[in-house]
Structure formats: structure tokens, C-alpha cells
C-alpha atoms as a PDB file:
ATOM      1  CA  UNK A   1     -73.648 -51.605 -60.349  1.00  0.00           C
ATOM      2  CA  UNK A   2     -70.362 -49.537 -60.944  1.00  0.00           C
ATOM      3  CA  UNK A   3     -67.898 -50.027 -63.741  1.00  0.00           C
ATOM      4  CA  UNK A   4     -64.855 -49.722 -63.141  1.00  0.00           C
ATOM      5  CA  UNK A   5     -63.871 -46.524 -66.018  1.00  0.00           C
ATOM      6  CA  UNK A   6     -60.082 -48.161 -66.717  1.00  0.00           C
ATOM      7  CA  UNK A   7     -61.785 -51.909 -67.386  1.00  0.00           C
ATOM      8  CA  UNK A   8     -64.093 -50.215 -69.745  1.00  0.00           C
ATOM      9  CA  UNK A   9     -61.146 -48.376 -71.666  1.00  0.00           C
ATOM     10  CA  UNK A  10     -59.544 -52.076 -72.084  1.00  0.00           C
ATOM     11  CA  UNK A  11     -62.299 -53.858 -72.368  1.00  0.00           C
ATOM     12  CA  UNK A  12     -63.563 -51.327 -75.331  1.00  0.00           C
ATOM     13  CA  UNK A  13     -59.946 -50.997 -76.900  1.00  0.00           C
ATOM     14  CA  UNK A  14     -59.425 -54.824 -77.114  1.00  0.00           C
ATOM     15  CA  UNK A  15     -62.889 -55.106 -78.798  1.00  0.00           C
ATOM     16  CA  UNK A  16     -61.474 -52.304 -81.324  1.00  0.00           C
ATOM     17  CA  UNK A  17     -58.276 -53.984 -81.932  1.00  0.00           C
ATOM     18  CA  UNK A  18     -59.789 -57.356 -82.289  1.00  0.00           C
ATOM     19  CA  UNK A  19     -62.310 -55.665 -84.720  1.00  0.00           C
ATOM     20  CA  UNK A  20     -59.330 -54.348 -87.272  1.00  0.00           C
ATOM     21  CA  UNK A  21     -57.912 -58.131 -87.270  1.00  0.00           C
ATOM     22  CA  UNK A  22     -61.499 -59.735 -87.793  1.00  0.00           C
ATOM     23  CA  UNK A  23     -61.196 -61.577 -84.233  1.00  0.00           C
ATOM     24  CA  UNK A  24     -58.746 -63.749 -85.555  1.00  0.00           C
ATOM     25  CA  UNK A  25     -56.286 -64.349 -82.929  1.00  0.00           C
ATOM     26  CA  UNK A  26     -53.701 -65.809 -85.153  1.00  0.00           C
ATOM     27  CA  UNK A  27     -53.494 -62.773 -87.175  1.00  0.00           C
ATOM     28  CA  UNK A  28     -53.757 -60.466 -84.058  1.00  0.00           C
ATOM     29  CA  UNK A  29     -50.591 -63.013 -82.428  1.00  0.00           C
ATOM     30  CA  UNK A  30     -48.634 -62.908 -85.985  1.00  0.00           C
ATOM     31  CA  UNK A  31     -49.048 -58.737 -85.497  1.00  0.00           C
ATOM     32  CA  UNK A  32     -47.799 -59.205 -82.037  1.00  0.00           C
ATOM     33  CA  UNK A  33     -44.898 -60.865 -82.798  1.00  0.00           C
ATOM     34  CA  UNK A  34     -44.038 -58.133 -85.662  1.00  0.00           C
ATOM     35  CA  UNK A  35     -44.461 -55.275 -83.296  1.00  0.00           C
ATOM     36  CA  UNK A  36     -42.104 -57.121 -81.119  1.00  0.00           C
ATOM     37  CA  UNK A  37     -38.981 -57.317 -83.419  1.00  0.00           C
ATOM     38  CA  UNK A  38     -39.431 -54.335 -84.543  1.00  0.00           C
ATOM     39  CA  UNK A  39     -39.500 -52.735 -80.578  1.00  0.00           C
ATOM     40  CA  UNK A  40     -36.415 -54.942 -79.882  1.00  0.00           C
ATOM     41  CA  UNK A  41     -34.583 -53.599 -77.394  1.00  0.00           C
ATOM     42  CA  UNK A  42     -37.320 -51.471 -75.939  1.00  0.00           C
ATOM     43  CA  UNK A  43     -39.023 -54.824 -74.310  1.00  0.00           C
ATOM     44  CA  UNK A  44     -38.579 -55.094 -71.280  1.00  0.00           C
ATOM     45  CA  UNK A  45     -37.312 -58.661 -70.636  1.00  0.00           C
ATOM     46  CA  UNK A  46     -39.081 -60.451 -67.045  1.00  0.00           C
ATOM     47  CA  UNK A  47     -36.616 -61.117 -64.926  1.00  0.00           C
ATOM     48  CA  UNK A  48     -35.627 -64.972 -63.654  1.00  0.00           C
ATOM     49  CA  UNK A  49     -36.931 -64.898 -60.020  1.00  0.00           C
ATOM     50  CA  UNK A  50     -36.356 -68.071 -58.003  1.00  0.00           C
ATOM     51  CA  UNK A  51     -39.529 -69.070 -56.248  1.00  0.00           C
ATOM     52  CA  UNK A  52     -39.604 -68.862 -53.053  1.00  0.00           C
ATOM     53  CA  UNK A  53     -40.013 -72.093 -50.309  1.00  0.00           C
ATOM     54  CA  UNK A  54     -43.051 -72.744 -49.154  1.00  0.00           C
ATOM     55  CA  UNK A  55     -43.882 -71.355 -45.634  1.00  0.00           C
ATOM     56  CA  UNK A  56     -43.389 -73.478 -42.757  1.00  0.00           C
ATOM     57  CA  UNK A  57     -45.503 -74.871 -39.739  1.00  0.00           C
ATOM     58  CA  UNK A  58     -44.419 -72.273 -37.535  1.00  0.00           C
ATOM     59  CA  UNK A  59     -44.819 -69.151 -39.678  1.00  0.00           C
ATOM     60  CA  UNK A  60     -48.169 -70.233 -41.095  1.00  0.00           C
ATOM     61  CA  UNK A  61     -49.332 -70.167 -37.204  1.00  0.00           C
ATOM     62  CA  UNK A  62     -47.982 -66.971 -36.800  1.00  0.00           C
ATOM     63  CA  UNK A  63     -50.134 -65.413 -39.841  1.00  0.00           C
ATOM     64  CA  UNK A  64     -53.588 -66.819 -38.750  1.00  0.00           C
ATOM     65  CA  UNK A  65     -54.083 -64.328 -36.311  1.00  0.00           C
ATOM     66  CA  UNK A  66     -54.637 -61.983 -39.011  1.00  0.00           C
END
């Protein structure tokens, strides 16, 4: 079966990093939210996006054909 090389690399580096916090994921979360005040400014903040109305009769027809 083939493996997918950059799903290894996370899958092996979230193993590590779990590792160094003894798979605790309230420590690993409480480490999170340092890293993130000290970052600050260099998050990048999501944007609001409205969502979007769902499709109508007509245009769902039109996609079928697909």
C-alpha cells in the first residue's frame, strides 16, 4: 500500500511532540496557548466569511450532468 511521505512527517512529528508533553493534551493545549501570546501579532486571524445560500432547484439540475 503507499504512504503518503508528508502524512508520515505529521503523523511521526505529532507522535514526537506528544511524546515531550507525556500525551497529555492539557499540557500540550496550555503550551499552545503560550506559544500563541507570545506569536501575537504574527497569527494570522480567519477571516468572518458569510456562508453562502444553499443552491437552488434549478442550479442543482444543472450540476447533475457532471
Amino acid at each position: 500500500m503507499w504512504e503518503d511521505p508528508i502524512v508520515s512527517d505529521v503523523r511521526r512529528i505529532r507522535e514526537q511532540l506528544a511524546g515531550e508533553y507525556n500525551f497529555d493534551v492539557h499540557a500540550i493545549f496550555e503550551e499552545m496557548r503560550k506559544r500563541q501570546v507570545q506569536l501575537g501579532a504574527r497569527l494570522v486571524a480567519p477571516e468572518k466569511t458569510e456562508r453562502a445560500a444553499p443552491p437552488d432547484r434549478d442550479s442543482i439540475a444543472s450540476h447533475l450532468g457532471r
